[in-house]
Protein backbone atom coordinates (compact mmCIF):
# COMPACT_ATOMS: atom_id res chain seq x y z
CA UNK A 1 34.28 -14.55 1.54
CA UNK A 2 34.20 -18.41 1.15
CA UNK A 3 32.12 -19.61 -1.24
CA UNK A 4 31.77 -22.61 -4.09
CA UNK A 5 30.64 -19.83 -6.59
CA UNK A 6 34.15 -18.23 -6.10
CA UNK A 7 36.56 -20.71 -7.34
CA UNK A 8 39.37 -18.72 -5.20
CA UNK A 9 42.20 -20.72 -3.18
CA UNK A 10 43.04 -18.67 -0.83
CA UNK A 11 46.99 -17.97 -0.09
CA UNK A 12 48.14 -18.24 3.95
CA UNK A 13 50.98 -16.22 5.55
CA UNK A 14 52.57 -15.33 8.80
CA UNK A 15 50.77 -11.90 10.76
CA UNK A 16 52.71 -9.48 11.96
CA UNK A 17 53.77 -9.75 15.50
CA UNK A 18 51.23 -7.78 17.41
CA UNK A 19 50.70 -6.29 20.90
CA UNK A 20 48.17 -8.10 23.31
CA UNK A 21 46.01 -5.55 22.18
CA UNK A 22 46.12 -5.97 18.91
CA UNK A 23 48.37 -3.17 17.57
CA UNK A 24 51.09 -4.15 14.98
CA UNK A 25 54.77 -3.79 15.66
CA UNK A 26 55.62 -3.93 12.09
CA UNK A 27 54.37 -1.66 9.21
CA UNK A 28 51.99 -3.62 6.89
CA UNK A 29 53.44 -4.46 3.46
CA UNK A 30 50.87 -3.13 1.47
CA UNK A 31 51.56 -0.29 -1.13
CA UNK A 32 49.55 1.86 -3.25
CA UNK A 33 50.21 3.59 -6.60
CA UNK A 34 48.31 6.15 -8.74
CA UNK A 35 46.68 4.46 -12.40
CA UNK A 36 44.63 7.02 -14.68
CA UNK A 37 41.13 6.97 -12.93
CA UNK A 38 39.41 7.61 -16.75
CA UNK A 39 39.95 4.13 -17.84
CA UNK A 40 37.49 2.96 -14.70
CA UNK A 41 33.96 3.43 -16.30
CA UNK A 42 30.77 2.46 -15.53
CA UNK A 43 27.15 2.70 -17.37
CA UNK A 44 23.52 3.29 -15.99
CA UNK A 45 21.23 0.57 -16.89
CA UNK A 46 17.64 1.05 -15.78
CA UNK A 47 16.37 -2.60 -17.37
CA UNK A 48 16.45 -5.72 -17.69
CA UNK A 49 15.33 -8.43 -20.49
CA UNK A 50 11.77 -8.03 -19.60
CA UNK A 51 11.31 -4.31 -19.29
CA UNK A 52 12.32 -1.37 -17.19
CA UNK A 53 12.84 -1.55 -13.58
CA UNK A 54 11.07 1.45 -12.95
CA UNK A 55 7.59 -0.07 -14.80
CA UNK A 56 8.12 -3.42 -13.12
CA UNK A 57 8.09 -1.79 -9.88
CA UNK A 58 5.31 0.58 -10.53
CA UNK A 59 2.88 -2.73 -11.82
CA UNK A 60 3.89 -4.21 -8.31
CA UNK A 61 3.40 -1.48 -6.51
CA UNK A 62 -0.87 -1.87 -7.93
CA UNK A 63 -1.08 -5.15 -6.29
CA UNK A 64 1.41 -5.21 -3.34
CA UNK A 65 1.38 -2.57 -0.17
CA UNK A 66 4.66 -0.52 -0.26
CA UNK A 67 6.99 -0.48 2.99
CA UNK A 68 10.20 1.70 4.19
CA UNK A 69 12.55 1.10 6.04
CA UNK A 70 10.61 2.23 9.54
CA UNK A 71 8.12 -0.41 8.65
CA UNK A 72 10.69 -3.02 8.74
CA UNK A 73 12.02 -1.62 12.37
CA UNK A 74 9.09 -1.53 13.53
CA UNK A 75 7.93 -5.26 12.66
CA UNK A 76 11.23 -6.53 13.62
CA UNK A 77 10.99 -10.08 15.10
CA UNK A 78 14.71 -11.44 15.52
CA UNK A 79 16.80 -10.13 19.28
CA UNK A 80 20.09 -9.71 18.92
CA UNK A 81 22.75 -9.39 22.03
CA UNK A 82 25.11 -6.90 22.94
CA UNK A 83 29.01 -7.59 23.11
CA UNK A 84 29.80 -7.90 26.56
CA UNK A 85 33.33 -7.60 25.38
CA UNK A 86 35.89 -7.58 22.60
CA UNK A 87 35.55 -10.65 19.69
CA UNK A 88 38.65 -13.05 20.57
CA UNK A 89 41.81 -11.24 19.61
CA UNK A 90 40.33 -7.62 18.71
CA UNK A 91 41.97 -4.72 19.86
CA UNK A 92 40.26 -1.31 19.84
CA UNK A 93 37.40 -2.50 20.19
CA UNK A 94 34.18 -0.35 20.68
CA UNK A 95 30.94 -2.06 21.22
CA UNK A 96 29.43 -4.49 19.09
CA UNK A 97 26.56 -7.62 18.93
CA UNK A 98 25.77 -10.76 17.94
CA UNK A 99 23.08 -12.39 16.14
CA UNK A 100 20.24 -15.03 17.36
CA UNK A 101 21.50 -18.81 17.50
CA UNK A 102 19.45 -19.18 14.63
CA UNK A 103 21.75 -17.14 12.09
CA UNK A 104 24.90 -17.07 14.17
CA UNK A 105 24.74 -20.50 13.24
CA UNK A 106 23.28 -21.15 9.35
CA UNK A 107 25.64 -22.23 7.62
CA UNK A 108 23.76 -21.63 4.16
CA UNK A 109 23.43 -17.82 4.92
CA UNK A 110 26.53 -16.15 4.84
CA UNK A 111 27.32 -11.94 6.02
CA UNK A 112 29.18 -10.16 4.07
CA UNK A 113 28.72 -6.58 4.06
CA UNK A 114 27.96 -3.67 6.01
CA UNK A 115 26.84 -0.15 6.16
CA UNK A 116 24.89 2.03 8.56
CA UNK A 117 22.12 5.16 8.77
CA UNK A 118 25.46 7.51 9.43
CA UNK A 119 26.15 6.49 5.96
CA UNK A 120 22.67 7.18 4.77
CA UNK A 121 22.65 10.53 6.36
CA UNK A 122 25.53 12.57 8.09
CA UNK A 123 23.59 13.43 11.04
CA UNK A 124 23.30 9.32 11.61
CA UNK A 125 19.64 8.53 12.16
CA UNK A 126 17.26 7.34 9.54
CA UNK A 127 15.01 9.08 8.95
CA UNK A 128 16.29 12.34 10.33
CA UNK A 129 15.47 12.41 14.07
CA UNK A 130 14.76 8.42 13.97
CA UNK A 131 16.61 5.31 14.33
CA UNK A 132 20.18 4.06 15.00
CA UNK A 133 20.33 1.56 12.15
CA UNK A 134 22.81 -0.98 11.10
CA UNK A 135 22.47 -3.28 7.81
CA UNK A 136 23.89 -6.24 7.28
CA UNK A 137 23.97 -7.89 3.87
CA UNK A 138 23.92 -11.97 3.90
CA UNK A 139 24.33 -14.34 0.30
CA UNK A 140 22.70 -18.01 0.02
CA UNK A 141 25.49 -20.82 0.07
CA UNK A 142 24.17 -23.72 -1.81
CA UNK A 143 27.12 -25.83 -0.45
CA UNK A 144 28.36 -24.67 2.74
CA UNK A 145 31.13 -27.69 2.97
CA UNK A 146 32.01 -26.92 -0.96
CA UNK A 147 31.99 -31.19 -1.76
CA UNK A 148 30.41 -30.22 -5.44
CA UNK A 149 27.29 -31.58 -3.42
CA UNK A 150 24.45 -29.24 -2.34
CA UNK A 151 23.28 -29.77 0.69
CA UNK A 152 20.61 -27.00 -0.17
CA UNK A 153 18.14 -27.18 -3.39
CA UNK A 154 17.76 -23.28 -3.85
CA UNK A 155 20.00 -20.30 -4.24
CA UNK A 156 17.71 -18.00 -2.28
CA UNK A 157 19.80 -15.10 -3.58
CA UNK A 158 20.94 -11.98 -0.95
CA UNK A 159 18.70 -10.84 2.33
CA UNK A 160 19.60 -7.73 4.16
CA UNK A 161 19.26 -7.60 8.05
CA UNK A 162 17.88 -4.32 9.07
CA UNK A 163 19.05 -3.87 12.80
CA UNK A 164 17.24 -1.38 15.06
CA UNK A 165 20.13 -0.54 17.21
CA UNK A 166 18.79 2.30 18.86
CA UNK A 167 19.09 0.23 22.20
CA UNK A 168 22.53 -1.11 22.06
CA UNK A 169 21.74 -3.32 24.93
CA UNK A 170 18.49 -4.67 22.85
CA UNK A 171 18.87 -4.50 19.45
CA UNK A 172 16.61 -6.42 17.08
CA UNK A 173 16.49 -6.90 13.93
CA UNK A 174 14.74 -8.70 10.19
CA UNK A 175 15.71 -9.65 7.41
CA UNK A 176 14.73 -8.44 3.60
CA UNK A 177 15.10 -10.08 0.53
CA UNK A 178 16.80 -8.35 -2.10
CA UNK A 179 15.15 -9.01 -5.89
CA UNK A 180 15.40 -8.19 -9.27
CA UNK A 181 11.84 -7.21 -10.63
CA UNK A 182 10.75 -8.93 -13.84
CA UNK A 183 7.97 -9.48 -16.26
CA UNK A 184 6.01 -13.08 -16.39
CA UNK A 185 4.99 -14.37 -19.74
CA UNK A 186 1.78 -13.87 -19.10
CA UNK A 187 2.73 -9.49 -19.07
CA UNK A 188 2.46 -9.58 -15.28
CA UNK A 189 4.75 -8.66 -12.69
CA UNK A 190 7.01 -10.59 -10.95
CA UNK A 191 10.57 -10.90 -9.29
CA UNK A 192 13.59 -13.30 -8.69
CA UNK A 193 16.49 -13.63 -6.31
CA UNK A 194 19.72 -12.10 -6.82
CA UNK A 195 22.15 -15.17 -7.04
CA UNK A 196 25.20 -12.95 -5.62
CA UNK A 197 27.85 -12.72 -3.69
CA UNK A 198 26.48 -9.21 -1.94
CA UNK A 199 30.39 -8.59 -0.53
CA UNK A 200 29.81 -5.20 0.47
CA UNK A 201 27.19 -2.42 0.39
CA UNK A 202 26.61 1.21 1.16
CA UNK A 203 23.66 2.88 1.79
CA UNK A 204 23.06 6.85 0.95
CA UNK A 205 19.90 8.81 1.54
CA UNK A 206 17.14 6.64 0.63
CA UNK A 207 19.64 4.06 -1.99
CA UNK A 208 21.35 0.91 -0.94
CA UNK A 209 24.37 0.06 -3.16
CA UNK A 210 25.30 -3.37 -3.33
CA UNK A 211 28.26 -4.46 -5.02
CA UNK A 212 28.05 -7.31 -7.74
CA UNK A 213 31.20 -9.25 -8.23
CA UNK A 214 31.81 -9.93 -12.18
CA UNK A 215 29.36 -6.88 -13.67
CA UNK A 216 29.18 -3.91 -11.54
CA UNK A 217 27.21 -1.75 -9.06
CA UNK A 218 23.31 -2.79 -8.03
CA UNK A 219 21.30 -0.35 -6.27
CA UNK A 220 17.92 -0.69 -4.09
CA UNK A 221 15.50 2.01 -3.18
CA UNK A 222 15.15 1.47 0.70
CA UNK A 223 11.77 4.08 0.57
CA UNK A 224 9.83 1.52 -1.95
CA UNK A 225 10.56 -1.83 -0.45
CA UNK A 226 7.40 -4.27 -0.68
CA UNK A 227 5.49 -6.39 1.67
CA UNK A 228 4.46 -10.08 0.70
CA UNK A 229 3.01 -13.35 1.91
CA UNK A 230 4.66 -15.58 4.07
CA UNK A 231 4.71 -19.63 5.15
CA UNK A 232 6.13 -20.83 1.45
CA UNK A 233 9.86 -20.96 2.56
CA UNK A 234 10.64 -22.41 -1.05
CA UNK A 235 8.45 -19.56 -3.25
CA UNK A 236 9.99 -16.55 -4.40
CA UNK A 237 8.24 -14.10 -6.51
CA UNK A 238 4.23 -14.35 -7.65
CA UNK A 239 2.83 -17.87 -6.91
CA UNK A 240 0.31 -19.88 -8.55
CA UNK A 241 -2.83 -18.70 -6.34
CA UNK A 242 -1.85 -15.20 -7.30
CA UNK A 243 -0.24 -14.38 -4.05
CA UNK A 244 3.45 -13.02 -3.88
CA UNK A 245 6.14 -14.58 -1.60
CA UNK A 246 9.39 -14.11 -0.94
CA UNK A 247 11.08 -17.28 0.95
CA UNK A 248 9.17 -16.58 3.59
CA UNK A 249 10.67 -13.60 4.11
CA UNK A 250 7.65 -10.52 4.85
CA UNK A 251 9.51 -7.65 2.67
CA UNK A 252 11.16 -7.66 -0.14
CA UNK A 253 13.58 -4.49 -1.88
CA UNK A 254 13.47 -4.20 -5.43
CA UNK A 255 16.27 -3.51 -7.64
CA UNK A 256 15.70 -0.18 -9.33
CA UNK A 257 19.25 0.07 -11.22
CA UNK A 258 22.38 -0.82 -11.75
CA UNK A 259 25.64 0.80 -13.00
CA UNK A 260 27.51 -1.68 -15.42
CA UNK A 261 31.27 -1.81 -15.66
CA UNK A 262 32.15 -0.58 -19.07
CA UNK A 263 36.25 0.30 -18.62
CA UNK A 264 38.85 -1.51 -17.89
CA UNK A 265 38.01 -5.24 -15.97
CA UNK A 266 37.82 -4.72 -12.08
CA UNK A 267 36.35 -6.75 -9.64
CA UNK A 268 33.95 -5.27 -7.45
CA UNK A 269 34.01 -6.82 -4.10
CA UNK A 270 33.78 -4.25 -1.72
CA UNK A 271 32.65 -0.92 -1.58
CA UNK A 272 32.33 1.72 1.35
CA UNK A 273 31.04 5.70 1.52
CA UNK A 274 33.27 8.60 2.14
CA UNK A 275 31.47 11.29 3.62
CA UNK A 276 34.80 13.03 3.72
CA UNK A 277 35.59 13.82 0.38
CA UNK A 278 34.09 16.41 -1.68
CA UNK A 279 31.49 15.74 -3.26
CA UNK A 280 30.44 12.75 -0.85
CA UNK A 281 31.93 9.33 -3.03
CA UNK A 282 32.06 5.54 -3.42
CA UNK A 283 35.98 3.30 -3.15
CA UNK A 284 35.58 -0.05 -4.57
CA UNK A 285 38.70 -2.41 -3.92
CA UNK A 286 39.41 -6.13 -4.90
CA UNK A 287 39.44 -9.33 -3.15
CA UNK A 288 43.18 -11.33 -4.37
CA UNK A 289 44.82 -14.28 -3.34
CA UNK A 290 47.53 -14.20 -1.75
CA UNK A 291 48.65 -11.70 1.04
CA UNK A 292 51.94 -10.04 0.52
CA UNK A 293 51.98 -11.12 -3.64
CA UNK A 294 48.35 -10.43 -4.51
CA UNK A 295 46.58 -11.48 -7.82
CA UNK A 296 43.29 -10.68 -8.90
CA UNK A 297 41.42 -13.36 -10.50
CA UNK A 298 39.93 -12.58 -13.55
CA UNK A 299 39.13 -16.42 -14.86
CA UNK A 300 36.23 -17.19 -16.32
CA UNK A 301 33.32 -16.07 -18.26
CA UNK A 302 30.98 -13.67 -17.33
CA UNK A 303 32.99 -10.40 -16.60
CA UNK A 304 32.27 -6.61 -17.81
CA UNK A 305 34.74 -4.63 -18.90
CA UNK A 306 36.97 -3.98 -21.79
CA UNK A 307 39.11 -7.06 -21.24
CA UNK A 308 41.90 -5.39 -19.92
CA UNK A 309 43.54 -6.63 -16.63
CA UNK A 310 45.70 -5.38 -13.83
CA UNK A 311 46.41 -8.22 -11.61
CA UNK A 312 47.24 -6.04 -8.17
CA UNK A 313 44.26 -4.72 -6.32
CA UNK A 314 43.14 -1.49 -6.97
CA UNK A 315 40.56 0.92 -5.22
CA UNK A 316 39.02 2.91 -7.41
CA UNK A 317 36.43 5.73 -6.49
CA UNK A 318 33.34 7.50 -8.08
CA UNK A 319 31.62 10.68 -7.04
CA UNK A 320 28.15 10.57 -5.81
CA UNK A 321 25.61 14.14 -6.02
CA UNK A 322 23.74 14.56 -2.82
CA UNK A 323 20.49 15.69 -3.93
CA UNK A 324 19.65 12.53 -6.16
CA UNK A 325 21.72 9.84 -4.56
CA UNK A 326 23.20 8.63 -7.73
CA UNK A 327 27.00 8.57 -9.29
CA UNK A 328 27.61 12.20 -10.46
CA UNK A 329 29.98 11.14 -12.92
CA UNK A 330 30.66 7.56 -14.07
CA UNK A 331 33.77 7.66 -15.01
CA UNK A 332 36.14 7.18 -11.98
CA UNK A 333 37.68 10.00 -10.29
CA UNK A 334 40.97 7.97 -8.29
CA UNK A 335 42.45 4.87 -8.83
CA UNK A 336 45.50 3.31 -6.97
CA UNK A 337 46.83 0.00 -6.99
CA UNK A 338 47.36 -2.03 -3.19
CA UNK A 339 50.07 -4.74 -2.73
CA UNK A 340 47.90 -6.68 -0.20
CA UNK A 341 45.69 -9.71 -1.44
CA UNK A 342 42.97 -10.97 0.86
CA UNK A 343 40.97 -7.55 1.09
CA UNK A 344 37.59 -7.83 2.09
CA UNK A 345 36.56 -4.51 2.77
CA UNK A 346 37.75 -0.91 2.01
CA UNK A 347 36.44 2.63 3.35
CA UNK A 348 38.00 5.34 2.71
CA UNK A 349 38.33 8.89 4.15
CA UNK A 350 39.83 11.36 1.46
CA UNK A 351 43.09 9.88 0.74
CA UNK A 352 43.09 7.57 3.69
CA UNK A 353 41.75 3.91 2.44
CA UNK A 354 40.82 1.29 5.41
CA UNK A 355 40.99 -1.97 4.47
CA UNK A 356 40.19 -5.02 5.69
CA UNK A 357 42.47 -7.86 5.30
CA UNK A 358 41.30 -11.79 6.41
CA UNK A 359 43.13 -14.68 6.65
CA UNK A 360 40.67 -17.85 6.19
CA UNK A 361 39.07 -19.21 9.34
CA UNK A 362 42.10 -20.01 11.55
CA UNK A 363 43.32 -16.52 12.15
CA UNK A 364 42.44 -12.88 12.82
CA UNK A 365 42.38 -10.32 10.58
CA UNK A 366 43.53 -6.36 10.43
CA UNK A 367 42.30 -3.11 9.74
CA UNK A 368 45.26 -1.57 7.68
CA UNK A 369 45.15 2.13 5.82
CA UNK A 370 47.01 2.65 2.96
CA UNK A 371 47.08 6.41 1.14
CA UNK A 372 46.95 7.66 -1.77
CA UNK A 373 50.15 7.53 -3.89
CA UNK A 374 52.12 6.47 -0.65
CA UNK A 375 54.39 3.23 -0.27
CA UNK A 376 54.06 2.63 2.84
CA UNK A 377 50.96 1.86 5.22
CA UNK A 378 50.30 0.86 8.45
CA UNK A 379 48.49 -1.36 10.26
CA UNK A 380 45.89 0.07 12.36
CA UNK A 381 44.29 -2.71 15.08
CA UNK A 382 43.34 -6.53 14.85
CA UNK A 383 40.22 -7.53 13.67
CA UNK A 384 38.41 -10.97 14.42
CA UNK A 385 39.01 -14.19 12.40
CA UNK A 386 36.84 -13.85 8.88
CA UNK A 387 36.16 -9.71 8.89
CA UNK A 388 34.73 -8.63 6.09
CA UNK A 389 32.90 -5.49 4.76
CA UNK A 390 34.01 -1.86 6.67
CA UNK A 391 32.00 1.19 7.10
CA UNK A 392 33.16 4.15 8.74
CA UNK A 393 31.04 5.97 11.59
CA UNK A 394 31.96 9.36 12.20
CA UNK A 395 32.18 10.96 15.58
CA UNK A 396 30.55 14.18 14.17
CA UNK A 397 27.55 12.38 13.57
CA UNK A 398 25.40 14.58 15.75
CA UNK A 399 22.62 12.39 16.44
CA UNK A 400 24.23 8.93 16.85
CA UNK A 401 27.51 10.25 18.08
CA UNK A 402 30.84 8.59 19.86
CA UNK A 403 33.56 9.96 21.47
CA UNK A 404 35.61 9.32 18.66
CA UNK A 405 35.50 8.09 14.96
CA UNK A 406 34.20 4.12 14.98
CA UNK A 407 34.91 1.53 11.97
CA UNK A 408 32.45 -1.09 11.65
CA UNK A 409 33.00 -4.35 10.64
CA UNK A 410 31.60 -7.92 10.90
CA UNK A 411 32.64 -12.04 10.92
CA UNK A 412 31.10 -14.49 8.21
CA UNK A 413 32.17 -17.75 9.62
CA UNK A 414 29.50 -19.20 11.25
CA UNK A 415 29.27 -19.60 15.17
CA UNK A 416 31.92 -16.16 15.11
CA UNK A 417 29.79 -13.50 13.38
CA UNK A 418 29.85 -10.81 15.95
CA UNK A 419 28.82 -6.92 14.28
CA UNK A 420 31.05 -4.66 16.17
CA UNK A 421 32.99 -1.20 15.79
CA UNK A 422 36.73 -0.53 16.27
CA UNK A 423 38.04 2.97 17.27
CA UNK A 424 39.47 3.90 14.14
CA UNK A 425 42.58 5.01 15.27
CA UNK A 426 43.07 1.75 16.56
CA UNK A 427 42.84 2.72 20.55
């Protein structure tokens, strides 16, 4: 989660003294305590300043050939390579991958968040009866050595690696560019990049949610993705010969929504799917300073919300209705505060919350679960230095099963950004 656009300084402390394998000794010091879930409220918006997403898309749509998600597998050009073995210092590990030298690498694209077809549909292919898929959400750094200098001219926004990993020994991948759709002076169509931080996502049926820091929830429709032009690796959106481009980049999703905070101030920096729960639902949680006295910072200008703060972490969840995909209410249905600051990714399974917990680029991270109204949670297994975003894999997945449940999780510092699973029991 480092980034110049995030004025965060991020607290150190000790770990907990762990087994070779990564299992904790000691009890984590995180907490959790029940707040009124109705103050957490969010608000549909289906525009933007230059019209409605929906006829933005549909004038595109007239011009451009549309694309899903099979056409991106199938056109994927980028190998990745299978784990041999555990990331340094990960215990339970379960299989995992890298990316090619040319991403492991960037240091202006940075991954953040992750999700998987077993979140898009139980059964765990996409579509039904297809592909193993994992996606990886990456945000544009400007300034990778944050010296107030860019080293890089344009904030290219978010892309979203769509991994065929139907071969775990050879899975490949591209990327997508995520973009809001707009209106040109001139009453044509158009779209921009989505200058974000893209910290976690979730994808259900044919919707990708993507989290967006200071206002809310941003969703995609993965069935009504776009293909452009390529060889302008500095044009996004409709050039001046007419033709559209996207950064070079050969598909781009649309946004078709997004679901504004309206209640009390939260900070959406994470968000994962629980397929457990009834009906299926969304836990946001809150990246804070700090790691055993956590505060959320709220600074600046920008936010949405009432104005209201609560400066511990909190993961809040909202229902989702299976047969459209969308929030079935949006007004919160849980909401618990967490005494641990450095979260970076949260999934939760009923009243069991995951979380990921980093600790800047010198040390690993954990995979801790805290429950509902409890005091006291545990620490589950290590997780690599810079982990971010979870997602949880279920081992009743019928059609992309394991032997047991799998967490997935990922590393954003560059030349360490394995993609790789944990048992989530921690064996």
């Amino acid at each position: 989660m480092t980034m110049s656009r995030r004025t965060l300084i991020k607290g150190m402390a000790a770990a907990p003294f762990v087994t070779a394998a990564g299992a904790a000794f000691a009890p984590a010091t995180a907490r959790a305590a029940t707040l009124p879930a109705g103050q957490f409220t969010l608000a549909e918006r289906t525009a933007n300043a230059s019209g409605r997403f929906a006829d933005h898309i549909a004038a595109l749509a007239r011009v451009l050939p549309t694309a899903g998600v099979s056409d991106v597998l199938a056109t994927a050009n980028r190998p990745a390579t299978r784990l041999a073995s555990a990331p340094a210092g990960v215990g339970g590990f379960s299989h995992g991958f890298t990316w090619n030298p040319g991403d492991q690498d960037a240091v202006e694209w940075i991954p953040q968040g992750i999700t998987t077809s077993a979140d898009a549909l139980g059964a765990g292919l996409w579509p039904a009866g297809g592909k193993r898929v994992v996606l990886v959400s990456w945000y544009f750094e400007t300034d990778p050595d944050q010296d107030k200098t860019d080293e890089f001219a344009i904030d290219k926004g978010i892309r979203v690696s769509f991994v065929d990993h139907s071969s775990a020994s050879a899975p490949a991948y591209r990327h997508v560019l995520l973009v809001e759709p707009v209106r040109l002076a001139d009453g044509t169509a158009s779209y921009q990049p989505i200058t974000k931080h893209a910290g976690g996502i979730a994808w259900y049926g044919n919707r990708l949610y993507v989290v967006d820091t200071y206002k809310g929830l941003r969703v995609f429709d993965l069935d009504r993705m776009f293909e452009v032009g390529t060889g302008l690796p500095d044009v996004c959106g409709k050039h001046t010969d007419g033709d559209y481009h996207a950064y070079d980049y050969r598909f781009v999703a649309p946004q078709i929504a997004a679901y504004d905070n309206t209640g009390t101030l939260l900070r959406f920096s994470a968000i994962g799917l629980d397929r457990a729960s009834s009906p299926d639902s969304l836990t946001v949680t809150e990246f804070a300073t700090g790691l055993d006295s956590p505060v959320v910072d709220y600074s600046g200008s920008g936010w949405n919300g009432n104005g209201t703060t609560i400066a511990t972490p909190k993961i809040v969840r909202w229902p989702l209705d299976h047969t459209t995909r969308a929030p079935a209410s949006t007004t919160a249905t849980e909401a618990v505060t967490v005494k641990q600051g450095k979260l970076q990714g949260v999934v939760s399974r009923q009243s069991t919350h995951y979380l990921s917990r980093s600790d800047g680029p010198a040390s690993n991270g954990y995979l801790r679960t805290v429950r509902s109204g409890a005091d006291t949670p545990s620490t589950v297994v290590r997780l690599g230095v810079g982990c971010e975003d979870l997602s949880f894999h279920s081992a009743t997945a019928a059609d992309w099963a394991y032997r047991e449940s799998v967490i997935w999780t990922l590393g954003e510092y560059a030349g360490r950004r394995s993609v790789y699973a944990v048992f989530a029991d921690g064996s």
